[in-house]
C-alpha atoms as a PDB file:
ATOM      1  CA  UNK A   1       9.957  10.953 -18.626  1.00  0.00           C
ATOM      2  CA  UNK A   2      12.788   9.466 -16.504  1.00  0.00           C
ATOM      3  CA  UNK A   3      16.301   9.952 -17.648  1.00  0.00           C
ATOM      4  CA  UNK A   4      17.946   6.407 -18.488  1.00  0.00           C
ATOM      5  CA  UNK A   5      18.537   4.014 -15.975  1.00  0.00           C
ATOM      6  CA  UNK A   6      15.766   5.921 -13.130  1.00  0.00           C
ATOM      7  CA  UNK A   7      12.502   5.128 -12.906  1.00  0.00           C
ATOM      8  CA  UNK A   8       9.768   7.548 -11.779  1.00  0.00           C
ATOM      9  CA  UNK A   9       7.942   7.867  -8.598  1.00  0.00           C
ATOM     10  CA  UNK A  10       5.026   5.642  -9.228  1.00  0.00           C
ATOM     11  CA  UNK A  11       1.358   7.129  -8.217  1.00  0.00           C
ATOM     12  CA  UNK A  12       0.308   6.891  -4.608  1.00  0.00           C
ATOM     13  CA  UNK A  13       3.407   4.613  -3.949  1.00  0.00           C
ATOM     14  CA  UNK A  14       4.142   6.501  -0.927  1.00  0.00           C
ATOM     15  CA  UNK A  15       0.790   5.901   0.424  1.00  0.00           C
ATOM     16  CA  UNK A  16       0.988   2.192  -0.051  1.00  0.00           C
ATOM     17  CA  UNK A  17       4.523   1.717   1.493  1.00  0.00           C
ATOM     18  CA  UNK A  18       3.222   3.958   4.141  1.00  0.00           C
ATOM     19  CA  UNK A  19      -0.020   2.077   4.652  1.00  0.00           C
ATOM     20  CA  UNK A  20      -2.283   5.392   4.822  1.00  0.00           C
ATOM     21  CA  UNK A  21      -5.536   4.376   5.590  1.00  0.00           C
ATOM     22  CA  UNK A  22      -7.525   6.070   3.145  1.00  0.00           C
ATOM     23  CA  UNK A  23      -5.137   4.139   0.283  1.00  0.00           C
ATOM     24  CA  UNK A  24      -6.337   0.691   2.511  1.00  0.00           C
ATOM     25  CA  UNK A  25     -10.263   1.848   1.585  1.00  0.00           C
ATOM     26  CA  UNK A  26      -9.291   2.480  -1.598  1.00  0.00           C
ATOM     27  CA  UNK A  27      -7.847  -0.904  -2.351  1.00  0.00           C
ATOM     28  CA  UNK A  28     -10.800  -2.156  -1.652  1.00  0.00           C
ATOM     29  CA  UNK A  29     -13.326   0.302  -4.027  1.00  0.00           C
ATOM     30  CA  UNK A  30     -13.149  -0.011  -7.766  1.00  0.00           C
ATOM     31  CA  UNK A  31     -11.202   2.953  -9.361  1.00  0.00           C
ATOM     32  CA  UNK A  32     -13.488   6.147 -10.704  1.00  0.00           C
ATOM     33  CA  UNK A  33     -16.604   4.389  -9.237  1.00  0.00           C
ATOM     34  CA  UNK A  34     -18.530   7.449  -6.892  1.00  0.00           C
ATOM     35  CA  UNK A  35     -16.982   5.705  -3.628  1.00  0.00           C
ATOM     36  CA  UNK A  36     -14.411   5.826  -4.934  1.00  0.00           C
ATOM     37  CA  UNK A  37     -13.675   9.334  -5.761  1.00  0.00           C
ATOM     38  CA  UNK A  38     -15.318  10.290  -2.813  1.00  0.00           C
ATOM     39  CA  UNK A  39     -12.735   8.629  -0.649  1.00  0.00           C
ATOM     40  CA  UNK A  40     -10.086  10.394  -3.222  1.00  0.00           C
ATOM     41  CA  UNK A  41     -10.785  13.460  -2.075  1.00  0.00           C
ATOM     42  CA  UNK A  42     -10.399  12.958   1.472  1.00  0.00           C
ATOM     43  CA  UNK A  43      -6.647  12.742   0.408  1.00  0.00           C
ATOM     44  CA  UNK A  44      -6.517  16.017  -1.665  1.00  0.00           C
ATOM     45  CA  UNK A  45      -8.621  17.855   1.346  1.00  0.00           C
ATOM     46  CA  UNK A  46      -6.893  16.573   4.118  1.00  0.00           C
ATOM     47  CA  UNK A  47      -3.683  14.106   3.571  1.00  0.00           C
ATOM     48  CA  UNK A  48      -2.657  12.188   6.599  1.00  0.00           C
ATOM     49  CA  UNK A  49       1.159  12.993   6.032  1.00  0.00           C
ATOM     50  CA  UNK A  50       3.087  16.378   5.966  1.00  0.00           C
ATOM     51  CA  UNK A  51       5.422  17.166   2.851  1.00  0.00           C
ATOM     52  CA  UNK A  52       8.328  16.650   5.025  1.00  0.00           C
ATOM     53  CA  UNK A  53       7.245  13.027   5.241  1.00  0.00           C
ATOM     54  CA  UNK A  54       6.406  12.218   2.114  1.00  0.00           C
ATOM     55  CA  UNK A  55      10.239  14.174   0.944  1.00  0.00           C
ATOM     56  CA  UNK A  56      11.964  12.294   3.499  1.00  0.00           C
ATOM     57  CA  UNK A  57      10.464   8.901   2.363  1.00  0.00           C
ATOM     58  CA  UNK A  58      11.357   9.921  -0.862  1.00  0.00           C
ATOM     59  CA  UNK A  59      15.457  10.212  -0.232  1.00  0.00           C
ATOM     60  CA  UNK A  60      15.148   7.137   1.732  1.00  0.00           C
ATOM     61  CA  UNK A  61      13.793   5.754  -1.037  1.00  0.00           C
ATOM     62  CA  UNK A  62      16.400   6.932  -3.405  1.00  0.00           C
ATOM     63  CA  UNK A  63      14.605   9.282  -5.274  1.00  0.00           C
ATOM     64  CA  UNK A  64      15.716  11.887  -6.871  1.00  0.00           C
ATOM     65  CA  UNK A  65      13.799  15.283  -7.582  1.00  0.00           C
ATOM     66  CA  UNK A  66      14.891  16.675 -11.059  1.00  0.00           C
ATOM     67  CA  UNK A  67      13.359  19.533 -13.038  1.00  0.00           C
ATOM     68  CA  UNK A  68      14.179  20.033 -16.521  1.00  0.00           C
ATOM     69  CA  UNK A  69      16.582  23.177 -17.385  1.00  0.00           C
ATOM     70  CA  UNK A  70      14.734  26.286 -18.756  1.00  0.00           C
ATOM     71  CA  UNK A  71      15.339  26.929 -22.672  1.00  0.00           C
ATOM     72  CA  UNK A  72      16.653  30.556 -21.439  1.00  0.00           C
ATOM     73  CA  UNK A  73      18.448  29.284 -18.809  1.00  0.00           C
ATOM     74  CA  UNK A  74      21.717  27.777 -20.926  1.00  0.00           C
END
């Protein structure tokens, strides 16, 4: 859950705004068909972009990393 007035990093918008390939193919397949998934994978086995991309994108973007303070950690 965002924190009012942010909105969260939507899923595979990165990949979009970066036109990755593998998101172009998947455009085109219907979502949890076989093709589908099997195309999915390709991204979780071997992603086209570094972290380091995909964090830089995300400051240029605006985006803001948060993580939510530990109970212990008052």
């Amino acid at each position: 859950m965002a924190p009012e007035g942010y909105v969260e990093y939507k899923r595979r918008e990165f990949c979009k705004d970066v036109k990755c390939p593998i998101q172009l193919e998947l455009n085109k397949q219907t979502e949890g068909s076989p093709t589908y998934e099997q195309t999915r994978q390709k991204c979780g086995a071997a992603c086209l972009y570094t972290t380091w991309q995909f964090h830089h994108w995300l400051i240029e973007k605006g985006y803001l990393i948060l993580k939510p303070k530990a109970s212990s950690e008052k």
